[in-house]
Protein backbone atom coordinates (compact mmCIF):
# COMPACT_ATOMS: atom_id res chain seq x y z
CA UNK A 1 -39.57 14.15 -56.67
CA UNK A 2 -38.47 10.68 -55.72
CA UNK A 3 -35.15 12.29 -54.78
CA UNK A 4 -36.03 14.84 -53.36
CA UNK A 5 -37.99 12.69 -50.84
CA UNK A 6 -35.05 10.28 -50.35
CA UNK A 7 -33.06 13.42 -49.29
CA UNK A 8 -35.47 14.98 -47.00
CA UNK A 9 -36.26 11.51 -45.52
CA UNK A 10 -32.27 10.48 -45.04
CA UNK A 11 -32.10 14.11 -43.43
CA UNK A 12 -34.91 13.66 -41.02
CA UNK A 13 -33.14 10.02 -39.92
CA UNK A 14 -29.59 12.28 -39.14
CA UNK A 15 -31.50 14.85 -37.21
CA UNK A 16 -33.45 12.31 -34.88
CA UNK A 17 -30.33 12.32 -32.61
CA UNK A 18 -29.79 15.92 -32.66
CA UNK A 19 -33.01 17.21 -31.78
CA UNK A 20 -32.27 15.14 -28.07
CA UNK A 21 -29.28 17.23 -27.66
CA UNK A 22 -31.46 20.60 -28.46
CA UNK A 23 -34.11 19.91 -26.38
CA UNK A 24 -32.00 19.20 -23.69
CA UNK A 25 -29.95 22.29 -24.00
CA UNK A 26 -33.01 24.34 -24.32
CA UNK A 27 -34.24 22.73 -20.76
CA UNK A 28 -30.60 23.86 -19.16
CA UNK A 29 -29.63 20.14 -19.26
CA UNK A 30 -26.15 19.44 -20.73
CA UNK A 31 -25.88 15.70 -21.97
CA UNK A 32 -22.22 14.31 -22.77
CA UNK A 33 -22.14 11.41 -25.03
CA UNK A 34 -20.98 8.55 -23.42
CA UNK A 35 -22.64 9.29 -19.82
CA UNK A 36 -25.20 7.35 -18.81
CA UNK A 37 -27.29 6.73 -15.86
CA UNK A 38 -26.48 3.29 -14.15
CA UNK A 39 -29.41 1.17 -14.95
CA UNK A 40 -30.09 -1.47 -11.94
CA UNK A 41 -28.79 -4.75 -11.83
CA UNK A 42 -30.15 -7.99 -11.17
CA UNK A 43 -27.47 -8.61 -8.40
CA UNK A 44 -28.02 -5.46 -6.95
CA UNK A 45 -30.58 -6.57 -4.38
CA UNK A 46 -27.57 -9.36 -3.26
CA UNK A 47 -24.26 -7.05 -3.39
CA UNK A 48 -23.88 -7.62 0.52
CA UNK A 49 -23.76 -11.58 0.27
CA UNK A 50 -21.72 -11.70 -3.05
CA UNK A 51 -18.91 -9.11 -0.47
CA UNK A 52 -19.43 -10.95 2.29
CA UNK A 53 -18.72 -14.33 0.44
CA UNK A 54 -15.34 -12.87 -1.37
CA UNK A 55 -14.49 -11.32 1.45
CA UNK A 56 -14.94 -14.40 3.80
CA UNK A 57 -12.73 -16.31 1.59
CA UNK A 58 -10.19 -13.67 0.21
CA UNK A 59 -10.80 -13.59 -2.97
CA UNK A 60 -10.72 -17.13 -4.00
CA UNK A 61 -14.73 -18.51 -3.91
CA UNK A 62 -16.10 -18.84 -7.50
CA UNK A 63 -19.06 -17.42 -9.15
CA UNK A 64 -20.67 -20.55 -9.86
CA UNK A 65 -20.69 -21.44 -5.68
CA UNK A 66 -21.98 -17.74 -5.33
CA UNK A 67 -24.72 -18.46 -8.26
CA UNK A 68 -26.18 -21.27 -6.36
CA UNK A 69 -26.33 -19.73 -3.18
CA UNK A 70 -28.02 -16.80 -4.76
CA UNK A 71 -30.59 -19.15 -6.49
CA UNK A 72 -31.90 -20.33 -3.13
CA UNK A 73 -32.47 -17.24 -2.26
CA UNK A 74 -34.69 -16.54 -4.83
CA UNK A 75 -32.19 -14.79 -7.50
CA UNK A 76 -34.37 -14.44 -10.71
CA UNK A 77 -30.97 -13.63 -12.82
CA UNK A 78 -28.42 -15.53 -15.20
CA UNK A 79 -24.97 -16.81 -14.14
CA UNK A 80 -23.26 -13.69 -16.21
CA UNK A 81 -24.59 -11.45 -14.22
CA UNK A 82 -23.11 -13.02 -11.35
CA UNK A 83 -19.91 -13.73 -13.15
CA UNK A 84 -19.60 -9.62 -13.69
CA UNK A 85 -20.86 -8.95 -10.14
CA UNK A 86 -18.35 -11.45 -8.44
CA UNK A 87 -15.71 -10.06 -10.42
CA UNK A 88 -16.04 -6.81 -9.52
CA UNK A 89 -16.27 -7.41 -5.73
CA UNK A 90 -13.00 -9.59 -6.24
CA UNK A 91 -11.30 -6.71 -7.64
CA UNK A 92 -12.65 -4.10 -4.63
CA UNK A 93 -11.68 -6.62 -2.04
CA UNK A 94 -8.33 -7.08 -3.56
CA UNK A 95 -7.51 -3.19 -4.14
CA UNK A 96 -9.07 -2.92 -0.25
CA UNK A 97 -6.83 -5.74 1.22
CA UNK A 98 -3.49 -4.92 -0.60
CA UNK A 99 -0.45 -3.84 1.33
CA UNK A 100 1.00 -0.79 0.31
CA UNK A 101 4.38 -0.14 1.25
CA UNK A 102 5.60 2.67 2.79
CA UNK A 103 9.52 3.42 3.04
CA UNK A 104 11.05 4.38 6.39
CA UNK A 105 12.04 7.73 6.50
CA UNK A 106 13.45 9.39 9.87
CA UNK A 107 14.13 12.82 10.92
CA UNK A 108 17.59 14.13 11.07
CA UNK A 109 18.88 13.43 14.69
CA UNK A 110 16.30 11.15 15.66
CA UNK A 111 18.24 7.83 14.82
CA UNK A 112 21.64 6.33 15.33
CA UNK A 113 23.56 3.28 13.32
CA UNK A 114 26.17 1.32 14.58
CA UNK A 115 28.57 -0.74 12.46
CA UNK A 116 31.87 -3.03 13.33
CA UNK A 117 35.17 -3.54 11.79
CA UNK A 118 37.88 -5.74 12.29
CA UNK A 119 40.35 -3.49 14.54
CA UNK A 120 44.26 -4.08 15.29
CA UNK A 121 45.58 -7.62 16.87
CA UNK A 122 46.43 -6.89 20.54
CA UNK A 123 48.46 -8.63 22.45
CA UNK A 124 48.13 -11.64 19.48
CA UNK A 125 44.48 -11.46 19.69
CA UNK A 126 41.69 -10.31 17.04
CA UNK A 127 39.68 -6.74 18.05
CA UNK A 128 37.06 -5.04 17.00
CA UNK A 129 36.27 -1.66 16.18
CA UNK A 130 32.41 -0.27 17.27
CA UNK A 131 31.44 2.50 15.03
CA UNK A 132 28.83 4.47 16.20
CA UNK A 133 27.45 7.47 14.44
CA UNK A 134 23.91 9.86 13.72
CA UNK A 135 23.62 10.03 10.46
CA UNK A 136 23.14 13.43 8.97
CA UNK A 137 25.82 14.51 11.39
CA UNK A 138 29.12 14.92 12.18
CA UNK A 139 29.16 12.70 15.29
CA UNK A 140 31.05 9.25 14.79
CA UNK A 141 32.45 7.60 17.53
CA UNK A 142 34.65 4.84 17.41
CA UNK A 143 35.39 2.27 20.23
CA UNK A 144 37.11 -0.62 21.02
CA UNK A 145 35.34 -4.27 22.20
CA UNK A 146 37.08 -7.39 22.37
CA UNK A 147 34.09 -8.87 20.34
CA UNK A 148 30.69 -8.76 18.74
CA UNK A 149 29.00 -9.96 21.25
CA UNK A 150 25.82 -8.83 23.04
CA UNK A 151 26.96 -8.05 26.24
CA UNK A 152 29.69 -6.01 24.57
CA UNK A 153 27.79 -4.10 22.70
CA UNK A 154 25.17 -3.10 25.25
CA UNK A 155 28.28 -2.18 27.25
CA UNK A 156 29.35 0.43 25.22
CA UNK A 157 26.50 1.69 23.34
CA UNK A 158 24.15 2.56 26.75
CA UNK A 159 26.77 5.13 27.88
CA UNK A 160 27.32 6.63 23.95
CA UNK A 161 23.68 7.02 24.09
CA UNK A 162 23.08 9.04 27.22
CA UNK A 163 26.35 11.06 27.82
CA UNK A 164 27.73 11.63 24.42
CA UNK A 165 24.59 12.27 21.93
CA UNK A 166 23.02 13.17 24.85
CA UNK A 167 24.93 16.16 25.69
CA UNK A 168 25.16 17.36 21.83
CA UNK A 169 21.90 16.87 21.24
CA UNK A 170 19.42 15.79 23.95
CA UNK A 171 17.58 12.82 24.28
CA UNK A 172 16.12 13.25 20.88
CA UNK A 173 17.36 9.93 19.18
CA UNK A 174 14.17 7.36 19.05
CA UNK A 175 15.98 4.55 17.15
CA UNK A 176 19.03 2.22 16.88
CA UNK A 177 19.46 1.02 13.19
CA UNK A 178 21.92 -2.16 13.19
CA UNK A 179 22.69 -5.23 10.83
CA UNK A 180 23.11 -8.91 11.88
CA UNK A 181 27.18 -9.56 11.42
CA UNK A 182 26.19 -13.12 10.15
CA UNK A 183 24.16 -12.14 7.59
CA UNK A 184 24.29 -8.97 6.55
CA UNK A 185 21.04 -8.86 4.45
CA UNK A 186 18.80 -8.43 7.47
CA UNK A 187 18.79 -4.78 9.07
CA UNK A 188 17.08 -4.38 12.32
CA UNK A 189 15.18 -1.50 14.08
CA UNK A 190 15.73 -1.14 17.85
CA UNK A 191 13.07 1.57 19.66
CA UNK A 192 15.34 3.09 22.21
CA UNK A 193 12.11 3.61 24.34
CA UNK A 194 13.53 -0.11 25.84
CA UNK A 195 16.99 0.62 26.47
């Protein structure tokens, strides 16, 4: 009898859990494990001023200055709690504030590049050759300018820009892409809307 009690007993302690997922599935209720209903916190009553404090100093105040602010106004709860709850808004901020980058991609026609190269010596001086093309095209134009200047270059790309492309494909070109000669690591991005 004695084991037959132990067995009935050790079954009764394995069904306990069970009869919580029968009942509910007799209601209509479906209960996953591991899904639970978010109890309330003890900093939920104070999630604007723990935000407003991270956000106020990116990021960088510590839960201990946020725990004594909270005290004084009347925050019944322990310095964990705060720990997880500045945490968590340091995270959100951070995921908020991040930059994302996003690569420049142009249509076909709506940009032109210019380049130089060194071109032949004239008259025992040094030229240069302006290359000037739409990429994703056929159109390259080459001309020559004494120099890399500014002047020089605004001399001859103005007229490429509104009689050559202009006639093959309309004023549809929005941007100049060029490099700096000097240092040929930075790229710039000229809007012809100023031209």
């Amino acid at each position: 009898m004695d084991r037959i009690t132990e067995q009935r007993s050790s079954l009764a302690v394995l069904l306990i859990p069970l009869k919580k997922y029968v009942q509910a599935r007799n209601a209509g209720q479906l209960i996953r494990q591991g899904q639970y209903e978010r109890r309330p916190k003890a900093t939920d009553k104070y999630a604007g001023i723990i935000e407003e404090a991270v956000d106020k100093s990116k990021a960088k105040v510590r839960a201990k200055a946020i725990h004594v602010r909270l005290v004084a106004l009347g925050y019944n709860g322990s310095i964990r709690s705060t720990r997880r709850a500045v945490a968590t808004a340091k995270v959100a901020w951070r995921k908020s504030t991040q930059r994302i980058f996003w690569p420049w991609i142009a249509e076909m026609g709506k940009w032109a590049q210019y380049d130089f190269s060194d071109g032949p010596v004239i008259d025992g001086k040094k030229t240069t050759l302006f290359h000037f093309y739409l990429p994703f095209s056929k159109v390259r134009i080459v001309k020559w300018i004494p120099d890399q200047s500014l002047p020089n270059v605004i001399m001859v790309t103005i007229p490429i820009l509104w009689t050559t492309i202009g006639r093959i494909f309309g004023p549809q070109h929005q941007y100049l892409w060029t490099t700096v000669p000097k240092s040929l690591d930075q790229t710039f991005l000229i809007p012809l809307t100023y031209l």
